[in-house]
PDB file of N, CA and C in Angstrom:
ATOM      1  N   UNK A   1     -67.003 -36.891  20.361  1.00  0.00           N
ATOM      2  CA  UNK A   1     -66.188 -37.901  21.003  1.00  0.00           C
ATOM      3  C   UNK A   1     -64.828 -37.323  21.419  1.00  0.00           C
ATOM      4  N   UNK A   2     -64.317 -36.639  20.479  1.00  0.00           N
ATOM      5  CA  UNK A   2     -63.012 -35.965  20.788  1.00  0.00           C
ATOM      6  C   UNK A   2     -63.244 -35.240  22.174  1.00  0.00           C
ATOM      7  N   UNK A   3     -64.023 -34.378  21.953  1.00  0.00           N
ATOM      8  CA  UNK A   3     -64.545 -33.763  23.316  1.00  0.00           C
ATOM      9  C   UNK A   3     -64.439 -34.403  24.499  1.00  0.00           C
ATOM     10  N   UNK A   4     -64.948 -35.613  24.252  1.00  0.00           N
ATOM     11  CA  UNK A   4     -65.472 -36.307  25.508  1.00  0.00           C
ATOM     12  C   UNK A   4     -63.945 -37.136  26.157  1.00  0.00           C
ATOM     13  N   UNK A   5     -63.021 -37.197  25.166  1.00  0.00           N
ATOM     14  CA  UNK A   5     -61.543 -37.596  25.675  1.00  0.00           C
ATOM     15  C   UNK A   5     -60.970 -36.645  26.283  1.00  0.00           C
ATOM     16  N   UNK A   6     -60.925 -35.273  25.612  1.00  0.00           N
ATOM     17  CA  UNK A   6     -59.984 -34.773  26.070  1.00  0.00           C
ATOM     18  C   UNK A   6     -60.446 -34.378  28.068  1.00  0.00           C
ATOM     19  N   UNK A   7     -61.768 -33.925  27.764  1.00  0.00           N
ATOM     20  CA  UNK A   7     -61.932 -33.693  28.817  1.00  0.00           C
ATOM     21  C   UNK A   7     -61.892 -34.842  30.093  1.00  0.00           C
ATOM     22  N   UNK A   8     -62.178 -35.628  29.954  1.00  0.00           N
ATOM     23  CA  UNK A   8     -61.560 -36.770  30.590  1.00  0.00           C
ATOM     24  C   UNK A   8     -60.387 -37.000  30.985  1.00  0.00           C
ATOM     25  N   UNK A   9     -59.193 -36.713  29.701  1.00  0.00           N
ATOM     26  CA  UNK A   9     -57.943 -36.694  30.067  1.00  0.00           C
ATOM     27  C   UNK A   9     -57.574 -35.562  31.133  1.00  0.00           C
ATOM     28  N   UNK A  10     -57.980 -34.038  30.810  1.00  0.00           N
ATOM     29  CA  UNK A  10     -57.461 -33.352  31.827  1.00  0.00           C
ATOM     30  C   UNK A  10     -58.360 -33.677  33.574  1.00  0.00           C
ATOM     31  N   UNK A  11     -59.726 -33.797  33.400  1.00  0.00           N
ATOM     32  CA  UNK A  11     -59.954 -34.650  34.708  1.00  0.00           C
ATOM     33  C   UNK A  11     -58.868 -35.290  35.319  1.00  0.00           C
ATOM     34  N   UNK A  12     -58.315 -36.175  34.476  1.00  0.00           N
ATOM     35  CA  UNK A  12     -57.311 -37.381  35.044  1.00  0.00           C
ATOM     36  C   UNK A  12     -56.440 -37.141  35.952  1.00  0.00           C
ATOM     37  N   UNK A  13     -55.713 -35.754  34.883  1.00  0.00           N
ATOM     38  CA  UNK A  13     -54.465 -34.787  34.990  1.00  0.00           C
ATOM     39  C   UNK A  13     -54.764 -34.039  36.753  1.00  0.00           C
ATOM     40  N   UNK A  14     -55.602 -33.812  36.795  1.00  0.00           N
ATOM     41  CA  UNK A  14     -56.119 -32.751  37.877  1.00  0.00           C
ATOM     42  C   UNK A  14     -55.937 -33.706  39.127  1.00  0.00           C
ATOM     43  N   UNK A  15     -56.971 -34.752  39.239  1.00  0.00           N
ATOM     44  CA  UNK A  15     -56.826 -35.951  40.502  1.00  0.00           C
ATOM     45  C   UNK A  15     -55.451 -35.942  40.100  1.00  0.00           C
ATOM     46  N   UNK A  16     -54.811 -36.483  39.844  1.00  0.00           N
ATOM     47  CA  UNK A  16     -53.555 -37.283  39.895  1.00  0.00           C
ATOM     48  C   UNK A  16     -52.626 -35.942  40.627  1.00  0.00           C
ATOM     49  N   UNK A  17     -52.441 -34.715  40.296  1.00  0.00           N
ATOM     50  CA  UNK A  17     -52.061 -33.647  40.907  1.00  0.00           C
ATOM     51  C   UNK A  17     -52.568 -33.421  42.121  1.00  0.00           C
ATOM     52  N   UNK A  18     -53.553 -33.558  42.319  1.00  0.00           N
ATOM     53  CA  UNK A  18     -54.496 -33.492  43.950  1.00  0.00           C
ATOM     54  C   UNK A  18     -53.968 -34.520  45.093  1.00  0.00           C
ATOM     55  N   UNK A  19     -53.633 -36.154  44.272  1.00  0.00           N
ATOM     56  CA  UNK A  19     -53.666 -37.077  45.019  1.00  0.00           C
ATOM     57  C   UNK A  19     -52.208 -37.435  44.882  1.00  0.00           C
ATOM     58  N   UNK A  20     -51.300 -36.325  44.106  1.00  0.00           N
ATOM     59  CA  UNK A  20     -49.588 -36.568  44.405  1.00  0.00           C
ATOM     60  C   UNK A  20     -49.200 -36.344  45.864  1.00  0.00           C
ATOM     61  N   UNK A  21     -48.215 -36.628  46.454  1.00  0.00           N
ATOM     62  CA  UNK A  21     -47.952 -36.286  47.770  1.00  0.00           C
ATOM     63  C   UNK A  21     -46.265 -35.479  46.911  1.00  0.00           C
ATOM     64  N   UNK A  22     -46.556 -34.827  48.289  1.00  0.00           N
ATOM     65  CA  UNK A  22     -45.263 -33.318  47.896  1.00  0.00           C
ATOM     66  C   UNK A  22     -44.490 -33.703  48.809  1.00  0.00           C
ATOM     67  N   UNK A  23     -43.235 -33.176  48.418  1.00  0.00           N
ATOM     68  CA  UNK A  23     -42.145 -33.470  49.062  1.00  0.00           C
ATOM     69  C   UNK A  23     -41.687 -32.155  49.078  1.00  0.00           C
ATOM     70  N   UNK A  24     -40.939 -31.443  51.088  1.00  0.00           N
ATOM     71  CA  UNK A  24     -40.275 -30.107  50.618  1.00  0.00           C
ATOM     72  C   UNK A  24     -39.355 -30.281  51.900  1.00  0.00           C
ATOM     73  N   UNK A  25     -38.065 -28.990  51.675  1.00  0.00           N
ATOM     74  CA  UNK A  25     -36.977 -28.949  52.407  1.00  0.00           C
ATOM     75  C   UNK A  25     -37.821 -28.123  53.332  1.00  0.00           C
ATOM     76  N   UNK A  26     -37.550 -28.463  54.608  1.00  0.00           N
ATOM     77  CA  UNK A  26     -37.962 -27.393  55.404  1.00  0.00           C
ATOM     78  C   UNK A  26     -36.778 -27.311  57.018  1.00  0.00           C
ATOM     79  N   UNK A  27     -37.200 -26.171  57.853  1.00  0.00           N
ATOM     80  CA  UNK A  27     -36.573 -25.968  58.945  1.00  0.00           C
ATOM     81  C   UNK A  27     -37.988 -26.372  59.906  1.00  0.00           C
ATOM     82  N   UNK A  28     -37.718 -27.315  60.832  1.00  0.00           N
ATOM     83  CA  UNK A  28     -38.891 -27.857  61.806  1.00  0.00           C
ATOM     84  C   UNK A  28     -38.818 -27.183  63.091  1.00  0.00           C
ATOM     85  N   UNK A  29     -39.690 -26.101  63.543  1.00  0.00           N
ATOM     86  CA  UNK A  29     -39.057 -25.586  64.647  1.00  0.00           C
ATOM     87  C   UNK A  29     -40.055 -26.115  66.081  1.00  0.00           C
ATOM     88  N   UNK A  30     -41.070 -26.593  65.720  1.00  0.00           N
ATOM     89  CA  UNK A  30     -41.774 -27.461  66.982  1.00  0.00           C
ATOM     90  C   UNK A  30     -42.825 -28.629  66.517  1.00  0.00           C
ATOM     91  N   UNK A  31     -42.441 -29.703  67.334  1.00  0.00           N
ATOM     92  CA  UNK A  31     -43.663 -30.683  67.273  1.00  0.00           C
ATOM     93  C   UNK A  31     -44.751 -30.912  68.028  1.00  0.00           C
ATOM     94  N   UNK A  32     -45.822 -30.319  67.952  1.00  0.00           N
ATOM     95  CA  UNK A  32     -46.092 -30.554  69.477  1.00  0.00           C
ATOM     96  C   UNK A  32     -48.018 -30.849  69.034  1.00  0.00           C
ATOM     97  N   UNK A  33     -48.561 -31.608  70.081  1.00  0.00           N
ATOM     98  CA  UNK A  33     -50.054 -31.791  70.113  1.00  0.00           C
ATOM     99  C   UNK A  33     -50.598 -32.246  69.063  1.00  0.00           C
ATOM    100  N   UNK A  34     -49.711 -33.278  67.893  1.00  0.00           N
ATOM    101  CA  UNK A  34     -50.407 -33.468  66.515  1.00  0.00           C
ATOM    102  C   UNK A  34     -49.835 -32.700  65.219  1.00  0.00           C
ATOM    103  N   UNK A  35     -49.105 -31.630  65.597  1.00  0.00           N
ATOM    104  CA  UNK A  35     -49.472 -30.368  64.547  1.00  0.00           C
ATOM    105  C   UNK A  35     -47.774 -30.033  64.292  1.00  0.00           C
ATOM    106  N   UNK A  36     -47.204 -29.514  63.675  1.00  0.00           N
ATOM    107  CA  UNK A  36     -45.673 -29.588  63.598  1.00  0.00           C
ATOM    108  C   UNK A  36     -45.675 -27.821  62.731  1.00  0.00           C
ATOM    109  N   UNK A  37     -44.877 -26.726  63.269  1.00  0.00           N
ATOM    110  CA  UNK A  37     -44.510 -25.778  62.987  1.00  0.00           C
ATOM    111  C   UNK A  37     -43.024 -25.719  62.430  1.00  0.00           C
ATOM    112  N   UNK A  38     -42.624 -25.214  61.265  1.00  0.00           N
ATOM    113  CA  UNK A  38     -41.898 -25.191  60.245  1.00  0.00           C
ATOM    114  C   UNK A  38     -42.015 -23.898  59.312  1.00  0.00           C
ATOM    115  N   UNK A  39     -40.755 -23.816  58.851  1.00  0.00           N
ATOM    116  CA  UNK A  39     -40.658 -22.365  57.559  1.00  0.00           C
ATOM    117  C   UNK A  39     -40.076 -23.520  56.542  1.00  0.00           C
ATOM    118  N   UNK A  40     -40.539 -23.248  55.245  1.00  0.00           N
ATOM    119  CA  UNK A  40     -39.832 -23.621  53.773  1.00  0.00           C
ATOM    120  C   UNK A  40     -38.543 -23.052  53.858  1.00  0.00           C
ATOM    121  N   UNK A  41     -37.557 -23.415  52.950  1.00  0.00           N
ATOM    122  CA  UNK A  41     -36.562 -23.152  53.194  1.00  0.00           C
ATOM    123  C   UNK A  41     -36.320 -22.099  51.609  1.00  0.00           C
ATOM    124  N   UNK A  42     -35.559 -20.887  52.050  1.00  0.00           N
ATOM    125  CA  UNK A  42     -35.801 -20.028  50.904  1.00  0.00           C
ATOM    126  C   UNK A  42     -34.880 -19.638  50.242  1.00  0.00           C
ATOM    127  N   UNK A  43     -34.424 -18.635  49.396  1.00  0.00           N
ATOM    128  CA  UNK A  43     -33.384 -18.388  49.020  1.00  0.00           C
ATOM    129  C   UNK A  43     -32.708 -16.822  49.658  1.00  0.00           C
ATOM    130  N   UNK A  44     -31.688 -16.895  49.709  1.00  0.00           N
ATOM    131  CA  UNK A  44     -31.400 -15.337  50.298  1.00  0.00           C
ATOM    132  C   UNK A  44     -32.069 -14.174  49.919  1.00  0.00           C
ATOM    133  N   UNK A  45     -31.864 -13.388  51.079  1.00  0.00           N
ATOM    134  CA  UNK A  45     -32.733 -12.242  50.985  1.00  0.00           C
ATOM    135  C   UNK A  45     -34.149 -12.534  51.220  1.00  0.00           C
ATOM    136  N   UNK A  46     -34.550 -13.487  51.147  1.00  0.00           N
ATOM    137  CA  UNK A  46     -36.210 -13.617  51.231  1.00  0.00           C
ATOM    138  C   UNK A  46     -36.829 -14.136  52.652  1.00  0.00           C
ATOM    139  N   UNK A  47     -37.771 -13.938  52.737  1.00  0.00           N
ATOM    140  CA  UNK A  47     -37.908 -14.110  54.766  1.00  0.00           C
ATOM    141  C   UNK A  47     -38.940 -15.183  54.497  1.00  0.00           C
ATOM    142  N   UNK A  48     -38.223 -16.138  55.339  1.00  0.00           N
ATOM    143  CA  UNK A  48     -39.632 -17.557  55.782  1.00  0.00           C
ATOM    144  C   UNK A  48     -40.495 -16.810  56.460  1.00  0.00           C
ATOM    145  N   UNK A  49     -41.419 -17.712  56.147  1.00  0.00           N
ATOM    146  CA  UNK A  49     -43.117 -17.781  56.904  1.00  0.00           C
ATOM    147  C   UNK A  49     -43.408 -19.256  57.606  1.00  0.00           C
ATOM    148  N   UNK A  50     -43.604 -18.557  58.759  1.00  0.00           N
ATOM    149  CA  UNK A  50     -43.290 -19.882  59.750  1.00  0.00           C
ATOM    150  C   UNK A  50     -45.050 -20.683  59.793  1.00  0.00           C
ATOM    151  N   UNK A  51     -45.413 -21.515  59.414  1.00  0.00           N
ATOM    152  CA  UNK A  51     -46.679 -22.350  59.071  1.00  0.00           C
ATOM    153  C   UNK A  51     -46.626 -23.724  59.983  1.00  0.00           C
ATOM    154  N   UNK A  52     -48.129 -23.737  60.463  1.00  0.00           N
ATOM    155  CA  UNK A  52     -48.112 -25.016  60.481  1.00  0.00           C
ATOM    156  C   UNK A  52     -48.669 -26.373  59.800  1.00  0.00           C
ATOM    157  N   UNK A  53     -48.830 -27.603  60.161  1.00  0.00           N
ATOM    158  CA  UNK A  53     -49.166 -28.755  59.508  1.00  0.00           C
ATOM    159  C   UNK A  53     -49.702 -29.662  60.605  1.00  0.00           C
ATOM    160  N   UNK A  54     -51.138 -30.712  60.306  1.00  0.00           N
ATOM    161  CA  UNK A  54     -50.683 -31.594  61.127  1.00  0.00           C
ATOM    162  C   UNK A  54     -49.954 -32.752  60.725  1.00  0.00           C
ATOM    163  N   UNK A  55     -49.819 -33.708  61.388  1.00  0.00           N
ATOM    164  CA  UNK A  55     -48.559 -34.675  61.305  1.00  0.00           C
ATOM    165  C   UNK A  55     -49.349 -35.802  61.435  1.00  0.00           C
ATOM    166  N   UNK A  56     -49.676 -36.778  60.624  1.00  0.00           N
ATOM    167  CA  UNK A  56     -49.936 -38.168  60.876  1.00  0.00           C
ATOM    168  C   UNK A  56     -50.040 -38.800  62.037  1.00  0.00           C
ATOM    169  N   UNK A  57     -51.111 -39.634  62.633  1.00  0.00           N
ATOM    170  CA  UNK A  57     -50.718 -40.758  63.597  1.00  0.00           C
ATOM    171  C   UNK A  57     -49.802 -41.565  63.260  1.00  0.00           C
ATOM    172  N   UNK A  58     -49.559 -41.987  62.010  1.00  0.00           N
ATOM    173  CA  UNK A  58     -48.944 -43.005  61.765  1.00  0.00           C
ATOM    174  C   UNK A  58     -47.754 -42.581  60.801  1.00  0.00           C
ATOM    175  N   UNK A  59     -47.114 -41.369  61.530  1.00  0.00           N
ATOM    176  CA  UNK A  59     -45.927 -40.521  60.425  1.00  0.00           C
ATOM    177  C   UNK A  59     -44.809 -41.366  60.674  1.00  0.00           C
ATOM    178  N   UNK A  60     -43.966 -41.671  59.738  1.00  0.00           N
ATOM    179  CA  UNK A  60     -43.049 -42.371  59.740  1.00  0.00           C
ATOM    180  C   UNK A  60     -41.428 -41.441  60.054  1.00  0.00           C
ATOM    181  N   UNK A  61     -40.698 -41.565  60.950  1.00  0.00           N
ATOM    182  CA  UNK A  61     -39.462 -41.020  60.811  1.00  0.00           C
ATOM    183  C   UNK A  61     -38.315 -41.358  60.610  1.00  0.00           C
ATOM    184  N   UNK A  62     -37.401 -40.808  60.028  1.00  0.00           N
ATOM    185  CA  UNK A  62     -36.296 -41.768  59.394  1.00  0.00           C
ATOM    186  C   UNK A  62     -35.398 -40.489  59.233  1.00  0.00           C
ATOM    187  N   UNK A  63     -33.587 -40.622  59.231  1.00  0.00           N
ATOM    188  CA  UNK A  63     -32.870 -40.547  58.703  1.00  0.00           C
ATOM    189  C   UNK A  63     -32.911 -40.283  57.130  1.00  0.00           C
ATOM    190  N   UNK A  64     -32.593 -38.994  56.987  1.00  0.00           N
ATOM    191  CA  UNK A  64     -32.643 -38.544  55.465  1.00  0.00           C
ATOM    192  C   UNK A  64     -30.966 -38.417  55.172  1.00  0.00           C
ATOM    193  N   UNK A  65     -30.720 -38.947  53.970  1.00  0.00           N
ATOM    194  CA  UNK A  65     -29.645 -39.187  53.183  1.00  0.00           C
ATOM    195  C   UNK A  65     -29.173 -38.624  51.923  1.00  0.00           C
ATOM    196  N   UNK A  66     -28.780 -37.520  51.399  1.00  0.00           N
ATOM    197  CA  UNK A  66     -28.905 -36.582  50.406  1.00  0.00           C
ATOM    198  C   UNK A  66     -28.340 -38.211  49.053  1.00  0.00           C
ATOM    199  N   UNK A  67     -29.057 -37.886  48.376  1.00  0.00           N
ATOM    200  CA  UNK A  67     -28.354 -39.166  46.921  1.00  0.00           C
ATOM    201  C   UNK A  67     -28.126 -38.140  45.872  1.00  0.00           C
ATOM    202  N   UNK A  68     -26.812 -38.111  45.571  1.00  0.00           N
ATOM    203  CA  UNK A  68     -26.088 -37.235  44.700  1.00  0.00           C
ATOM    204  C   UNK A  68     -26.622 -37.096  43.225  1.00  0.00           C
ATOM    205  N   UNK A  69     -27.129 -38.272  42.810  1.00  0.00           N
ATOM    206  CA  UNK A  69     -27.636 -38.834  41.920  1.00  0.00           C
ATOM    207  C   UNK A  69     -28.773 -38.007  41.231  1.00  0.00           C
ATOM    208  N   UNK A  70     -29.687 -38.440  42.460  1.00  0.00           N
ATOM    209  CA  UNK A  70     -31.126 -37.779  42.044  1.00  0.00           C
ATOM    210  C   UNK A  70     -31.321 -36.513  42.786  1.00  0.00           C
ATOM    211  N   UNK A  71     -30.059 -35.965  43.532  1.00  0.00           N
ATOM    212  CA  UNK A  71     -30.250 -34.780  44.044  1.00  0.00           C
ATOM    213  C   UNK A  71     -31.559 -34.515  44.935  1.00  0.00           C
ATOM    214  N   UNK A  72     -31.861 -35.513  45.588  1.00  0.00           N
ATOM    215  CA  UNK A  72     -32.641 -35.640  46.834  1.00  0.00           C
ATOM    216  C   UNK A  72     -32.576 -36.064  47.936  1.00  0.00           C
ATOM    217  N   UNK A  73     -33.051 -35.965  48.909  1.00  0.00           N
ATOM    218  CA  UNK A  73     -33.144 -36.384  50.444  1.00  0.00           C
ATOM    219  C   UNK A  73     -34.252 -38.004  50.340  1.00  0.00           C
ATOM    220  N   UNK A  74     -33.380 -39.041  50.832  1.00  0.00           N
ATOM    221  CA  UNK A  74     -34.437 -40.072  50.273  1.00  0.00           C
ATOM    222  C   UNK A  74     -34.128 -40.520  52.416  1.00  0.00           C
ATOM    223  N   UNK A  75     -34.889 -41.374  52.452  1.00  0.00           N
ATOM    224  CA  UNK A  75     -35.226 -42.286  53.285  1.00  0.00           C
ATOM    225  C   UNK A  75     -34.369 -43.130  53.766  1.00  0.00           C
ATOM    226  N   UNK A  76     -33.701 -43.259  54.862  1.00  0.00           N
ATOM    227  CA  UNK A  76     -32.962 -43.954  55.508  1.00  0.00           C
ATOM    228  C   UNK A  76     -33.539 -44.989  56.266  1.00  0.00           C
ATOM    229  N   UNK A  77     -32.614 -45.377  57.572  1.00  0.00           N
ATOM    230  CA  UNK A  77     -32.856 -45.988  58.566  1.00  0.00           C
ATOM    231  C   UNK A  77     -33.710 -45.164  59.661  1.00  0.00           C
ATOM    232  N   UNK A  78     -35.191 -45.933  60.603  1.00  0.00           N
ATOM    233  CA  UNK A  78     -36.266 -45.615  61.068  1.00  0.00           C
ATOM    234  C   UNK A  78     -35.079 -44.692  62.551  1.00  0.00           C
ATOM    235  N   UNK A  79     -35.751 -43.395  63.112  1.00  0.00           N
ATOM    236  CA  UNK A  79     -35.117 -43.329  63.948  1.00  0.00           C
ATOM    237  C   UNK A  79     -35.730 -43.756  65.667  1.00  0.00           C
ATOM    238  N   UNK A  80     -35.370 -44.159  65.879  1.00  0.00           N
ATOM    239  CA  UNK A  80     -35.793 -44.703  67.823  1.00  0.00           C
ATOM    240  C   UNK A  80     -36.287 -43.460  68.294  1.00  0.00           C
ATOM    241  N   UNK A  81     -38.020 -43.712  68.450  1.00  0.00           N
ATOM    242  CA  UNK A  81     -38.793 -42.931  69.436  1.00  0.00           C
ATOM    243  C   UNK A  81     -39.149 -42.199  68.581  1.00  0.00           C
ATOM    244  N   UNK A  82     -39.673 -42.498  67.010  1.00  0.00           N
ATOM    245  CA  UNK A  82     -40.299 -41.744  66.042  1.00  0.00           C
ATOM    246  C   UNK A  82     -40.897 -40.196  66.874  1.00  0.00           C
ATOM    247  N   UNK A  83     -41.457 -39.770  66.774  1.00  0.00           N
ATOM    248  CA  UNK A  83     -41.661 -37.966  67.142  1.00  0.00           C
ATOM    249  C   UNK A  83     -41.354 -37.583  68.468  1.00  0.00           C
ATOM    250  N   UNK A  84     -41.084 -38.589  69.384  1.00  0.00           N
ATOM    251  CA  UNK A  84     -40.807 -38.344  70.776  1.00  0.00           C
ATOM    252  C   UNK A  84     -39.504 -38.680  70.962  1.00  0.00           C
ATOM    253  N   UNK A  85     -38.554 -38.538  69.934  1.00  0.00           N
ATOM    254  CA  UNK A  85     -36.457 -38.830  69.805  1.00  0.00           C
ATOM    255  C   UNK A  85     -36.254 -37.520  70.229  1.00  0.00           C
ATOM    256  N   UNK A  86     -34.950 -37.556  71.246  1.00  0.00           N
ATOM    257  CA  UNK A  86     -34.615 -36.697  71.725  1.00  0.00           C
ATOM    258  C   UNK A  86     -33.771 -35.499  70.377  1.00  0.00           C
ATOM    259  N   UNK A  87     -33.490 -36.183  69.414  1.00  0.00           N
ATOM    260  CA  UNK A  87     -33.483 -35.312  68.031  1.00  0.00           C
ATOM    261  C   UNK A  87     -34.276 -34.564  67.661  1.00  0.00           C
ATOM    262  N   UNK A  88     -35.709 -34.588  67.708  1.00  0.00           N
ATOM    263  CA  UNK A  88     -37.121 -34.157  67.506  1.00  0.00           C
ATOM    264  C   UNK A  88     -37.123 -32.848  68.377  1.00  0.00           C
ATOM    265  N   UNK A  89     -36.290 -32.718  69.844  1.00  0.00           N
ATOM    266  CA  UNK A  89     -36.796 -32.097  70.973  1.00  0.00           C
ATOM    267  C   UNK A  89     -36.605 -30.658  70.483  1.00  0.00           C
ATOM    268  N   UNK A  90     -35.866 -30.070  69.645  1.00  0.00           N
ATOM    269  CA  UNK A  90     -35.486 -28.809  69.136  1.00  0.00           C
ATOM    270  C   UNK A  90     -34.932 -28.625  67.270  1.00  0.00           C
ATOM    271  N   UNK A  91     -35.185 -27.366  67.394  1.00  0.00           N
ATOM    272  CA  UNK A  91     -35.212 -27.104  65.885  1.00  0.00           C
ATOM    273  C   UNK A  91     -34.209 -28.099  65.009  1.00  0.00           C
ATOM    274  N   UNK A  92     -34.675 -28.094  64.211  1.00  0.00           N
ATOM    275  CA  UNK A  92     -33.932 -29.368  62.865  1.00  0.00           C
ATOM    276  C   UNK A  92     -34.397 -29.063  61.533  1.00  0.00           C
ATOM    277  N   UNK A  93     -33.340 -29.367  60.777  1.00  0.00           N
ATOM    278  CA  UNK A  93     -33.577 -29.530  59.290  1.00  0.00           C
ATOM    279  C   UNK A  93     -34.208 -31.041  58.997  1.00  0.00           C
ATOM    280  N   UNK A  94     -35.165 -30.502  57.649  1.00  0.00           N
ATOM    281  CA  UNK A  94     -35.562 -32.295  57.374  1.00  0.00           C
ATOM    282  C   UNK A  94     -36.655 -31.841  55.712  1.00  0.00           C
ATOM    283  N   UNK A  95     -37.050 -33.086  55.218  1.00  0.00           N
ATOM    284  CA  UNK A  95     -37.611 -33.006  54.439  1.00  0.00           C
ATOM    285  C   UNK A  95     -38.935 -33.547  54.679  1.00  0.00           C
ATOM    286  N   UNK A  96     -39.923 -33.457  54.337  1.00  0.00           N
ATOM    287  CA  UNK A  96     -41.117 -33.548  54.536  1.00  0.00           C
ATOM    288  C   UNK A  96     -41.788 -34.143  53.591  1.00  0.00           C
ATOM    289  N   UNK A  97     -42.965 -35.329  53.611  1.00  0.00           N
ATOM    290  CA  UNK A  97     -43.308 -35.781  52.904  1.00  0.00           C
ATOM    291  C   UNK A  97     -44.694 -35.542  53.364  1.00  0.00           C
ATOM    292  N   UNK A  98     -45.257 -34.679  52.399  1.00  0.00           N
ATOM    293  CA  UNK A  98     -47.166 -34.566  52.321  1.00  0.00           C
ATOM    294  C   UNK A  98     -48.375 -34.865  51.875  1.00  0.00           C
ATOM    295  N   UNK A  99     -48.852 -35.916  52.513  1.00  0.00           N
ATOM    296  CA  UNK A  99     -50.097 -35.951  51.350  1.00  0.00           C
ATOM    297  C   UNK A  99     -51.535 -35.961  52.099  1.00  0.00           C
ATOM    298  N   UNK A 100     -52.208 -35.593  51.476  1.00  0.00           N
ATOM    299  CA  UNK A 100     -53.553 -35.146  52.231  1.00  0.00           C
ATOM    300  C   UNK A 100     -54.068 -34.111  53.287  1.00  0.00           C
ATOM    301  N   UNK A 101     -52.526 -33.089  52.752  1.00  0.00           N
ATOM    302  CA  UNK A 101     -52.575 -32.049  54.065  1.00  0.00           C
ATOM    303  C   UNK A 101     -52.193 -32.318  55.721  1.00  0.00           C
ATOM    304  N   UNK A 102     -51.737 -33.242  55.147  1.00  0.00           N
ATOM    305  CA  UNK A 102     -50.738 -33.781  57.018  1.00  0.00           C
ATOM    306  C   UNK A 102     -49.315 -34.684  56.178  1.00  0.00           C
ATOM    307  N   UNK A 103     -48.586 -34.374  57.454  1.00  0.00           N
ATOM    308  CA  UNK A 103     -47.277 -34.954  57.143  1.00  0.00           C
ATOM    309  C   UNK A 103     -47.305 -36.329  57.187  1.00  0.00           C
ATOM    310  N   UNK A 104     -47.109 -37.126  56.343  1.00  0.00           N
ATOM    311  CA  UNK A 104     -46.805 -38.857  56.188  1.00  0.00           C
ATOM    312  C   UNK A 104     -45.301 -39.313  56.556  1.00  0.00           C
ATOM    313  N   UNK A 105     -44.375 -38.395  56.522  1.00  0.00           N
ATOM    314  CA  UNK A 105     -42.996 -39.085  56.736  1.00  0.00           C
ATOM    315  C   UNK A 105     -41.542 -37.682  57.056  1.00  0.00           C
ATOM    316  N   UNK A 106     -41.174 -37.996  57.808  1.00  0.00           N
ATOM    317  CA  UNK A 106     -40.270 -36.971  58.213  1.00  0.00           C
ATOM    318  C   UNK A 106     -38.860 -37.460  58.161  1.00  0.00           C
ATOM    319  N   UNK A 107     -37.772 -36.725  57.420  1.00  0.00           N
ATOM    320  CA  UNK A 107     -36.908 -37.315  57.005  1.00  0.00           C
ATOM    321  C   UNK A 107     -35.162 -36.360  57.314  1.00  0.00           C
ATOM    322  N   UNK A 108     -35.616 -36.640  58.657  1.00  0.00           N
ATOM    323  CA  UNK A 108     -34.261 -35.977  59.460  1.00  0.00           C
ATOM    324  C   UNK A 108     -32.847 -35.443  58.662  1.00  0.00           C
ATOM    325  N   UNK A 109     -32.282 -34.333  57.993  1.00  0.00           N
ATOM    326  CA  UNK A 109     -31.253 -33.998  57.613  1.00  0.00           C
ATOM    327  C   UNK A 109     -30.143 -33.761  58.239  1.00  0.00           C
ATOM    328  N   UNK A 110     -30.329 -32.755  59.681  1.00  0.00           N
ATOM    329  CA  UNK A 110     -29.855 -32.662  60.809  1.00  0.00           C
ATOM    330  C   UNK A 110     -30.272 -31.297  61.468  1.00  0.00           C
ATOM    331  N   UNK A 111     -29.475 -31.111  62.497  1.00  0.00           N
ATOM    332  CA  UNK A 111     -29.577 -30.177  63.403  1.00  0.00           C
ATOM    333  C   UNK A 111     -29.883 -28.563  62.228  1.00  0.00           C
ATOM    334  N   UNK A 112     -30.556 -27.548  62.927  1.00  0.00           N
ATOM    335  CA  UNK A 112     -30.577 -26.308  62.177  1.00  0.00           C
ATOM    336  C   UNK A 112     -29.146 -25.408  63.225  1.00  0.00           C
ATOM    337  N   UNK A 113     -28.685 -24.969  61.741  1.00  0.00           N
ATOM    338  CA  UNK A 113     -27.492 -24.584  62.148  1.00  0.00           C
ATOM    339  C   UNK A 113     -27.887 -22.676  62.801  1.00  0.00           C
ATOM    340  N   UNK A 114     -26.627 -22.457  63.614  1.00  0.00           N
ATOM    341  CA  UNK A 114     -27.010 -20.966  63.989  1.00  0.00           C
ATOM    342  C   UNK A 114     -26.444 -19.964  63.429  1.00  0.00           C
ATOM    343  N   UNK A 115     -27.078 -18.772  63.258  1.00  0.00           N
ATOM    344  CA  UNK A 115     -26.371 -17.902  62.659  1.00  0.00           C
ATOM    345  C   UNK A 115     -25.223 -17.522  63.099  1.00  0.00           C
ATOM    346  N   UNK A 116     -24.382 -16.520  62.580  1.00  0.00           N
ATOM    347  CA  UNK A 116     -22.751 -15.999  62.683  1.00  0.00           C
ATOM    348  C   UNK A 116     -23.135 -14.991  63.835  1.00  0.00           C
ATOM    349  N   UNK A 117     -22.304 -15.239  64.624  1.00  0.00           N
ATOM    350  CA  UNK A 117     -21.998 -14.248  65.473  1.00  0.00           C
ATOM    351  C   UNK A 117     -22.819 -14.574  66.557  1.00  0.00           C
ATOM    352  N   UNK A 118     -24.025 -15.511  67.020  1.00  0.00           N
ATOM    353  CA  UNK A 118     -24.823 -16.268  68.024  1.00  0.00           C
ATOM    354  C   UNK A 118     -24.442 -16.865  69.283  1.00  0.00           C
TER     355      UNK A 118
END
């Protein structure tokens, strides 16, 4: 019987990890045809890998708001012309919300800034 719990419990453990949706900082450098190209955002010295994703029919976009609190990018106000905003039209910072291997919600931080001397 013991057996038969535990293993059950880590079953549980496993779906519930599968069926979490992830949340990550990223740099968005095109949206285009469904599919959205982006690098994670890294720490110095280390070189992004530019990947893509597809993006929801029904991806939600919004204004991201850093909360000091919980030290995250949460969800704002919806922005006008969800993936087709003239904000969208070129590279941007934002956070990303994933689940099922496509993006569910995009959460505008702002513009990607340029390097020194550009």
């Amino acid at each position: 019987m013991r057996t038969f719990v535990c293993s059950a419990v880590a079953v549980l453990c496993v779906v519930g990890l599968v069926l979490a949706k992830e949340e990550m900082a990223v740099n968005v450098k095109k949206i285009e045809g469904g599919t959205m190209t982006y690098t994670k955002k890294v720490k110095k010295g280390e070189e992004a890998k530019e990947m893509t994703i597809k993006v929801s029919d029904k991806v939600k976009v919004v204004k991201g708001t850093f909360n000091k609190d919980t030290k995250k990018v949460e969800a704002g106000d919806a922005i006008e012309g969800g993936l087709k905003a003239d904000a969208l039209a070129k590279a941007f910072n934002a956070t990303i919300v994933i689940d099922k291997e496509e993006v569910i919600e995009i959460r505008v931080t702002g513009k990607k800034k340029k390097a020194a001397g550009n």
